[in-house]
Protein backbone atom coordinates (compact mmCIF):
# COMPACT_ATOMS: atom_id res chain seq x y z
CA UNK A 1 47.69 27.84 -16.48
CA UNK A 2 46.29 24.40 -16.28
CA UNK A 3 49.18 21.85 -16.69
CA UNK A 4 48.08 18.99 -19.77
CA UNK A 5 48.16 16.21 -16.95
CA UNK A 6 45.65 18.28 -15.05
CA UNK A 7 43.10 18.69 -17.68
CA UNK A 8 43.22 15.17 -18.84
CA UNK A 9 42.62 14.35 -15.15
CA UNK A 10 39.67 16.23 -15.27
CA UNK A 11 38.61 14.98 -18.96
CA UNK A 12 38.86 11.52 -17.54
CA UNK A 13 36.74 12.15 -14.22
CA UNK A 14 34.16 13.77 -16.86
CA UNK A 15 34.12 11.09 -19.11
CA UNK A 16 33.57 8.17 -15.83
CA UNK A 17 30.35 10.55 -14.61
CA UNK A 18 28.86 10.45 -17.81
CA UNK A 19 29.45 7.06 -18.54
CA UNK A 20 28.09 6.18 -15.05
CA UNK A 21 25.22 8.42 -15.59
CA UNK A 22 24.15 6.36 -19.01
CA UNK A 23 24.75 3.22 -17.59
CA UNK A 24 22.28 3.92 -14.53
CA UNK A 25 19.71 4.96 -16.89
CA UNK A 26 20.06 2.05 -18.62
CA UNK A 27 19.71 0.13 -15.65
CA UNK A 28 16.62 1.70 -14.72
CA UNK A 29 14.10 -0.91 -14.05
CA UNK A 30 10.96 -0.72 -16.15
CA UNK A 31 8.14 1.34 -14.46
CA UNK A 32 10.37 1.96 -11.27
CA UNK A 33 11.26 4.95 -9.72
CA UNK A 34 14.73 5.45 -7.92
CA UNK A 35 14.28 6.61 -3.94
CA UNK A 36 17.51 8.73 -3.11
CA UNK A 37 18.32 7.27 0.49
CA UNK A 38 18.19 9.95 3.47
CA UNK A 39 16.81 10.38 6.65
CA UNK A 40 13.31 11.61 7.87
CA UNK A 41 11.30 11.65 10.95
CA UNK A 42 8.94 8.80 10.62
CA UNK A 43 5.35 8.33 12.28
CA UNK A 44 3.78 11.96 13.52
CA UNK A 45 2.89 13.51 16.79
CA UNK A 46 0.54 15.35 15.84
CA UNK A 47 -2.31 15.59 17.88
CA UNK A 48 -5.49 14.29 15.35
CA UNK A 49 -3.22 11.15 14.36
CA UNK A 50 -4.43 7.58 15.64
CA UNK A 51 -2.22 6.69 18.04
CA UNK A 52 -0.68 4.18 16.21
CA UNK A 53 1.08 6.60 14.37
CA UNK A 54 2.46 7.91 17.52
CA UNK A 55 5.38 8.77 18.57
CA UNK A 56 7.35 10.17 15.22
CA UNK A 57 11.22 8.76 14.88
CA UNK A 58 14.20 9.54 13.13
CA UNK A 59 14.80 6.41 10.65
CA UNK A 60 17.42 6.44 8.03
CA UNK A 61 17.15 4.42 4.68
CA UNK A 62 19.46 3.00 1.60
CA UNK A 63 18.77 4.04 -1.53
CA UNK A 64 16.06 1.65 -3.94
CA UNK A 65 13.67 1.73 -6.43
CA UNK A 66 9.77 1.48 -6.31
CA UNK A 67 7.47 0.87 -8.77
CA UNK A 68 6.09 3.64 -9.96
CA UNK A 69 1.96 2.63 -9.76
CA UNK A 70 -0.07 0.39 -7.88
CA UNK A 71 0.37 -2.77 -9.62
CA UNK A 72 -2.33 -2.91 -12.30
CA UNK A 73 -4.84 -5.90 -13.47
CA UNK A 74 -3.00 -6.10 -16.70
CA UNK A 75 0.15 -6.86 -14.79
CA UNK A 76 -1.05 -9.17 -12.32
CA UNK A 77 -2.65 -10.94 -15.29
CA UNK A 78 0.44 -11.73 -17.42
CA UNK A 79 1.97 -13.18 -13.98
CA UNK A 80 -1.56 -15.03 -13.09
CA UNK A 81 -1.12 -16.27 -17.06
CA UNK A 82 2.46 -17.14 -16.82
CA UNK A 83 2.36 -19.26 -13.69
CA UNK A 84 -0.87 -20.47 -12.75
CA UNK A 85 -0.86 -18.49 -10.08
CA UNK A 86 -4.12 -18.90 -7.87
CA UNK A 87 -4.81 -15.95 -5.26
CA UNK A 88 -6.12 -16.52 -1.31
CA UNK A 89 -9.34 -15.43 -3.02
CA UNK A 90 -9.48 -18.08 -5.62
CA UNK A 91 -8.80 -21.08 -2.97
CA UNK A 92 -11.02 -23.12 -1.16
CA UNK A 93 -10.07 -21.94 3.06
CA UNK A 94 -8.62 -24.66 4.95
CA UNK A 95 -9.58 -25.33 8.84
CA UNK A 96 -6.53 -25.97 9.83
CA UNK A 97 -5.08 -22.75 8.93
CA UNK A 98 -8.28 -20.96 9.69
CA UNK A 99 -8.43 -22.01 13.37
CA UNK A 100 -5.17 -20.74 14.59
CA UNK A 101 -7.23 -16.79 13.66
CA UNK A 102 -9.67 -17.94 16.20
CA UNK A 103 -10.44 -18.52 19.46
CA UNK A 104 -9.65 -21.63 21.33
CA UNK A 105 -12.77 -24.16 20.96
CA UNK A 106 -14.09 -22.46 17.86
CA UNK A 107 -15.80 -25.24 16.39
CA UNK A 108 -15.54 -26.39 12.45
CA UNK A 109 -18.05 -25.02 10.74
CA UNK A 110 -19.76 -27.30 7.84
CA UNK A 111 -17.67 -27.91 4.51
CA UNK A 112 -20.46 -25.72 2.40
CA UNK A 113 -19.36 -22.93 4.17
CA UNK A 114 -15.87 -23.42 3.49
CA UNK A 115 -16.08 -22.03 0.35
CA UNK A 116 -13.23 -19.01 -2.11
CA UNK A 117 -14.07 -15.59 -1.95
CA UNK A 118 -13.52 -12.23 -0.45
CA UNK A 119 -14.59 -8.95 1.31
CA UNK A 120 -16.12 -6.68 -1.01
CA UNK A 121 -17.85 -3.03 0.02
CA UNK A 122 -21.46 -2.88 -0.22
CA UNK A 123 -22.39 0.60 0.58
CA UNK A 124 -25.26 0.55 3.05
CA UNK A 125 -28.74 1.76 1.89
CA UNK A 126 -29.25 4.08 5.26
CA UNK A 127 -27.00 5.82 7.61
CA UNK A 128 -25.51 3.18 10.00
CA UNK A 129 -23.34 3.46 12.79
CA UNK A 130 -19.79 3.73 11.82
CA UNK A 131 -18.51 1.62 14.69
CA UNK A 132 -19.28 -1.55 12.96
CA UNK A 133 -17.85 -2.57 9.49
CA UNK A 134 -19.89 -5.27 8.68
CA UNK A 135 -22.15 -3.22 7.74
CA UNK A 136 -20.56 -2.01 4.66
CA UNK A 137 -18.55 -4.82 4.06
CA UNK A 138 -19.88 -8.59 3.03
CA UNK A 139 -18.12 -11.84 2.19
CA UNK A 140 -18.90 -12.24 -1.58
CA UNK A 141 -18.48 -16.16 -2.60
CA UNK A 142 -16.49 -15.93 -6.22
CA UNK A 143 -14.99 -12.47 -5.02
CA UNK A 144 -11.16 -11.89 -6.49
CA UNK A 145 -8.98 -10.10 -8.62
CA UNK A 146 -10.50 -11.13 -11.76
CA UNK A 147 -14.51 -11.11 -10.43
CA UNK A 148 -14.08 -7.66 -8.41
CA UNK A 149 -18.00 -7.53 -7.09
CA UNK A 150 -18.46 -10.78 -7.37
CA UNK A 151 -18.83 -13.76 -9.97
CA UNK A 152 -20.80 -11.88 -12.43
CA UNK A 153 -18.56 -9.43 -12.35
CA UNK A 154 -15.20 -8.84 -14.70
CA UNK A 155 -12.41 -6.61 -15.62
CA UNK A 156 -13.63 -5.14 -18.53
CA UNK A 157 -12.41 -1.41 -18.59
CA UNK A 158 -10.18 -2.00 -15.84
CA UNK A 159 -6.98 -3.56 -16.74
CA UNK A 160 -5.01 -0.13 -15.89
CA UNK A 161 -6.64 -0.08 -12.56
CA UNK A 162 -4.65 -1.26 -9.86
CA UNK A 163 -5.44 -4.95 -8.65
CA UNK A 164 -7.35 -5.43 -5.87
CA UNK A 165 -8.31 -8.47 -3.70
CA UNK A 166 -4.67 -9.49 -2.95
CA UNK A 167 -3.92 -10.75 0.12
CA UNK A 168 -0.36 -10.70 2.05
CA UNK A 169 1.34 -13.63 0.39
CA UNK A 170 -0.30 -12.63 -3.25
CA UNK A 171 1.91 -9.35 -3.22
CA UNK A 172 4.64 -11.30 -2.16
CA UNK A 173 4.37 -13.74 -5.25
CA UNK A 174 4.32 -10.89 -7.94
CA UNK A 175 7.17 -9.16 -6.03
CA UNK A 176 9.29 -12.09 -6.81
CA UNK A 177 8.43 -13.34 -10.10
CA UNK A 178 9.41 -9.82 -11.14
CA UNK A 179 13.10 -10.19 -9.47
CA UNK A 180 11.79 -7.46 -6.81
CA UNK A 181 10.22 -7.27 -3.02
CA UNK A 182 7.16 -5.66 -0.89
CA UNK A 183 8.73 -2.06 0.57
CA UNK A 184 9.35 -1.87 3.81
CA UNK A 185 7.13 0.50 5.93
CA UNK A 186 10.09 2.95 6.38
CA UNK A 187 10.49 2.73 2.34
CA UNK A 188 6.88 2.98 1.58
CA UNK A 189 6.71 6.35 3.99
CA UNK A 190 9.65 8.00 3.13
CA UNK A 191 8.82 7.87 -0.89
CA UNK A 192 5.58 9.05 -0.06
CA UNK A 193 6.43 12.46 2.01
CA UNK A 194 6.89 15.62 0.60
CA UNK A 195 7.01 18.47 3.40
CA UNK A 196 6.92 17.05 6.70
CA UNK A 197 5.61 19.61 8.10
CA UNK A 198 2.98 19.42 5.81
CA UNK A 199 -0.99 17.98 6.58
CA UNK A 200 -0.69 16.10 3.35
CA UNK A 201 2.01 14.61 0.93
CA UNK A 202 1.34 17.51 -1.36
CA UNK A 203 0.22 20.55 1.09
CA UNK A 204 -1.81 21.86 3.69
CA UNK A 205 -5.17 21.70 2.00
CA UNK A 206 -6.73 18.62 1.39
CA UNK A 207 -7.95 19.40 -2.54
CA UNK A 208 -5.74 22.73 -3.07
CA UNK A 209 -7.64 25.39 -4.70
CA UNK A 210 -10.20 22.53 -5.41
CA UNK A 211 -8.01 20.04 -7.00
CA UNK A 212 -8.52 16.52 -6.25
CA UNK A 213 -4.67 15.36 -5.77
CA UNK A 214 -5.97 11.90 -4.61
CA UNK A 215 -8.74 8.87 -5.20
CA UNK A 216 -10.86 9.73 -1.76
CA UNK A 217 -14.27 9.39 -0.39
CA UNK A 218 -16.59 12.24 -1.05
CA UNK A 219 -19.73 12.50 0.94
CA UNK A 220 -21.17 10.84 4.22
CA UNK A 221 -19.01 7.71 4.29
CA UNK A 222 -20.42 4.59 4.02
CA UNK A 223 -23.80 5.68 2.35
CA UNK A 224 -23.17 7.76 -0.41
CA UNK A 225 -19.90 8.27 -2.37
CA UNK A 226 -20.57 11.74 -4.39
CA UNK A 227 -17.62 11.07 -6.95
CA UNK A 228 -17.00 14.80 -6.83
CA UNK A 229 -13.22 13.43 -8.02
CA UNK A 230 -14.93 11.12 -10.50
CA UNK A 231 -14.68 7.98 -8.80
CA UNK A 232 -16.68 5.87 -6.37
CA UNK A 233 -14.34 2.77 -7.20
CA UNK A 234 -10.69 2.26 -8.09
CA UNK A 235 -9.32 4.71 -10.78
CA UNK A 236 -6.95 4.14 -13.12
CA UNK A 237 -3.37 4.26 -11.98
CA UNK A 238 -1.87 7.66 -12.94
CA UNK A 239 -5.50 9.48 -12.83
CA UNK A 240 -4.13 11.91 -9.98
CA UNK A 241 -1.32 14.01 -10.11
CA UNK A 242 2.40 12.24 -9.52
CA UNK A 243 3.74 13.22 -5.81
CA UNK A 244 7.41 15.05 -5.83
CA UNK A 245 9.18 11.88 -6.76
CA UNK A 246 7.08 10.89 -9.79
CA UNK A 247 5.32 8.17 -8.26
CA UNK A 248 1.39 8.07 -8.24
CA UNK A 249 -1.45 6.84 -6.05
CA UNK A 250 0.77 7.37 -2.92
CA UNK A 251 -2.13 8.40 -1.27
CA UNK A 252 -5.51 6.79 -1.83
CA UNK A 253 -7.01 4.80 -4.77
CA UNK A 254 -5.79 1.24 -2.96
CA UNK A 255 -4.35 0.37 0.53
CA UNK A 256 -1.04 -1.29 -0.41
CA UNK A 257 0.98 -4.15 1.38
CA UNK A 258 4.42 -3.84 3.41
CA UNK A 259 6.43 -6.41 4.01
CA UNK A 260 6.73 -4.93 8.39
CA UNK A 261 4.55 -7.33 10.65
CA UNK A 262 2.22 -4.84 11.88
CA UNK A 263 2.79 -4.41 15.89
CA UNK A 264 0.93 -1.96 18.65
CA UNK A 265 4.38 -1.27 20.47
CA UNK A 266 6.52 -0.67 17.34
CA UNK A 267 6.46 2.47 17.27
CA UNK A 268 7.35 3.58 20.82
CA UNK A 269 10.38 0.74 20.43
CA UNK A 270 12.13 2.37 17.49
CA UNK A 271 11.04 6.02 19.61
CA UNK A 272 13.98 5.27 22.17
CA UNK A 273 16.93 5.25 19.41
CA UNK A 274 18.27 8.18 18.11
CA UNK A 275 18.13 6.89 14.51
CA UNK A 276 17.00 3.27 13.35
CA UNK A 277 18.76 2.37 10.25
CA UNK A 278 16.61 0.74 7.55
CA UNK A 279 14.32 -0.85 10.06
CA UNK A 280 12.08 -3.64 8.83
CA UNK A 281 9.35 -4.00 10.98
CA UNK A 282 8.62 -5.86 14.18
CA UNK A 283 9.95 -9.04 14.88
CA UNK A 284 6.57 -10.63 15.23
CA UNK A 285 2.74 -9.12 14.61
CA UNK A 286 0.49 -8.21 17.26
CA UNK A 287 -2.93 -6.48 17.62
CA UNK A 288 -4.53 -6.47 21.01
CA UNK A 289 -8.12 -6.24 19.15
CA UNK A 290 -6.96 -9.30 17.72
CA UNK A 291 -4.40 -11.18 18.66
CA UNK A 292 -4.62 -14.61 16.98
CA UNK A 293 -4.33 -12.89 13.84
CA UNK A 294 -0.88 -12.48 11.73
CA UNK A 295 -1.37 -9.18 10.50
CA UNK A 296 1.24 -6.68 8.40
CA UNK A 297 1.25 -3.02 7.57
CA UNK A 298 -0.73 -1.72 4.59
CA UNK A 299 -0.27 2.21 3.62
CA UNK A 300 -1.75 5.06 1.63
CA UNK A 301 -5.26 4.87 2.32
CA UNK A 302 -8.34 4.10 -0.52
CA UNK A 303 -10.78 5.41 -2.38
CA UNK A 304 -12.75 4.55 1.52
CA UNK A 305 -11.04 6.86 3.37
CA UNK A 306 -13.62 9.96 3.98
CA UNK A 307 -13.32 12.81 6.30
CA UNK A 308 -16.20 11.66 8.32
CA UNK A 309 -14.64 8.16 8.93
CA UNK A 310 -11.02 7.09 7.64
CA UNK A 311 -8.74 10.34 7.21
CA UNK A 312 -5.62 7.35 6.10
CA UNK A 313 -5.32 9.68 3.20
CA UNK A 314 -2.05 11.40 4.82
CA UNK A 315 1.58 9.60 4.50
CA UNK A 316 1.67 8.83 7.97
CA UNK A 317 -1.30 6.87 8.36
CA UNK A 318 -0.78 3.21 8.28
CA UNK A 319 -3.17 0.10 9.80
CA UNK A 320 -2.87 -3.59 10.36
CA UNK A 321 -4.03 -5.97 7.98
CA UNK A 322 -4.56 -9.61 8.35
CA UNK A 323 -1.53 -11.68 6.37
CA UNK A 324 -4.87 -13.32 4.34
CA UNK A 325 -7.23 -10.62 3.82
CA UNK A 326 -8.62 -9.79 0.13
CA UNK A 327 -10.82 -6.60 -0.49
CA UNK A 328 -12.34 -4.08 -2.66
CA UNK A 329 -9.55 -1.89 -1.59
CA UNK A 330 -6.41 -3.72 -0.86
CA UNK A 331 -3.30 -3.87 -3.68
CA UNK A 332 0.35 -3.03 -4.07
CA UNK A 333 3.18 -2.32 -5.39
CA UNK A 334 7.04 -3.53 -5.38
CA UNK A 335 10.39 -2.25 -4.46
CA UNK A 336 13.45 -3.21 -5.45
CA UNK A 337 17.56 -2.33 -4.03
């Protein structure tokens, strides 16, 4: 038999979970998703990786939320609207930034060329060599968030798909007029695993029992996108199927932004710890292919990545991407503790 101060003991403790419980739903933040922290092996080894995503590490992360979607044109819109807000895209380059990207003695090229815009994909109209991506994609004066393909182009039917043409310190803007913060790389991996062992974040088969489960490439990348999942662009976020956590577009649709410096040796650094504790990136960036460039760490892959070209459309697959690049494929989304 229970004594009376036992079971009001218990009452009490009952009463404290449940109140906790309400009050952390009513904390939720509004489109966010809350990431458990734990600890997962991080990178792969597996043997048809790039090497960058060699060797895989144990890393170990606190708990925090995510949004739950790519940020979306509608959203960047009411902050564009609400502060003015101009993107790299939008701005007139300026030399002296521009020359520290290039190569000692670069000269200044003429003021006319010095013009706002950004990289947009052009597929090719033959089969090209896929060694060289200037072939599929072309600086587009009048190119940004708001003129996708260019100035005669607009939004229209695509406020809930995710913004594109943001470069490095764009992301970082939105993050903090909405009281948040990019995701680390760790972060953005962890919330995007499901099995480890697993190819993909959902399974071992790329479209399960002929299910597209992502915004890909179909076809003979760059040439022809068959839209077998119904897209040859962006889709609208929450198209595809949510990934075990309830967050969507994980894998494909945009590349999104981290806030790690991306770094060749990073990897085989955090490889000689036993466990890295919420690591957050490399101290500074570095790409041998090109090294005067400030680059960070985008994730998830696009609605590019084709099995003939760009297989980024696994959770491990991460590149470097220079700190003031804009493209067709190229978003985000925030994180918050």
């Amino acid at each position: 038999m229970y004594s009376e101060k036992f079971f009001l003991l218990i009452v009490g403790l009952l009463v404290v979970a449940c109140s906790a419980k309400k009050e952390s739903v009513a904390n939720k933040p509004e489109g966010m998703v809350r990431v458990a922290g734990g600890t997962f092996v991080m990178g792969t080894n597996h043997p048809n990786a790039y090497e960058h995503e060699r060797p895989a590490h144990r890393v170990k992360v606190d708990s925090y939320w995510i949004d739950e979607t790519e940020v979306t044109n509608q959203s960047f819109k009411a902050f564009a609207d609400a502060t003015g807000y101009k993107t790299v895209a939008e701005r007139k380059p300026g030399w002296d930034e521009l020359k520290k990207q290039l190569p000692a003695g670069t000269p200044q090229p003429p003021d006319s060329m010095m013009v706002a815009g950004s990289l947009v994909y052009v597929a090719p109209a033959d089969v090209v060599t896929l060694n060289d991506y200037a072939q599929w994609w072309k600086w587009v004066t009048g190119a940004d968030w708001q003129h996708p393909e260019g100035p005669q182009s607009n939004l229209a039917g695509k406020m809930n798909h995710p913004v594109v043409h943001i470069a490095f310190e764009d992301a970082q803007a939105y993050c903090r007029w909405m009281g948040k913060r990019l995701p680390t790389e760790a972060e953005w991996e962890f919330a995007a695993k499901g099995d480890e062992q697993a190819a993909y974040a959902w399974g071992d088969e790329l479209s399960p029992r002929g299910k597209f489960m992502a915004n890909t490439f179909q076809g003979s990348f760059p040439v022809k996108d068959t839209g077998e999942d119904g897209f040859t662009s962006t889709a609208p976020v929450k198209t595809f199927p949510p990934n075990e956590r309830g967050l969507y577009d994980m894998i494909g649709n945009v590349w999104e932004w981290t806030s790690d410096y991306y770094n060749i040796s990073y990897y085989q650094h955090l490889a000689k710890a036993e466990i890295t504790v919420n690591p957050k990136g490399a101290d500074k960036a570095f790409d041998p292919r090109e090294p005067n460039i400030t680059k960070h760490v985008t994730r998830g892959g696009s609605f590019l990545c084709a099995s003939n070209y760009c297989i980024n459309y696994r959770p491990t697959a991460r590149q470097g991407t220079a700190f003031d690049s804009g493209m067709s494929n190229l978003g985000f989304r925030c994180a918050q503790d």
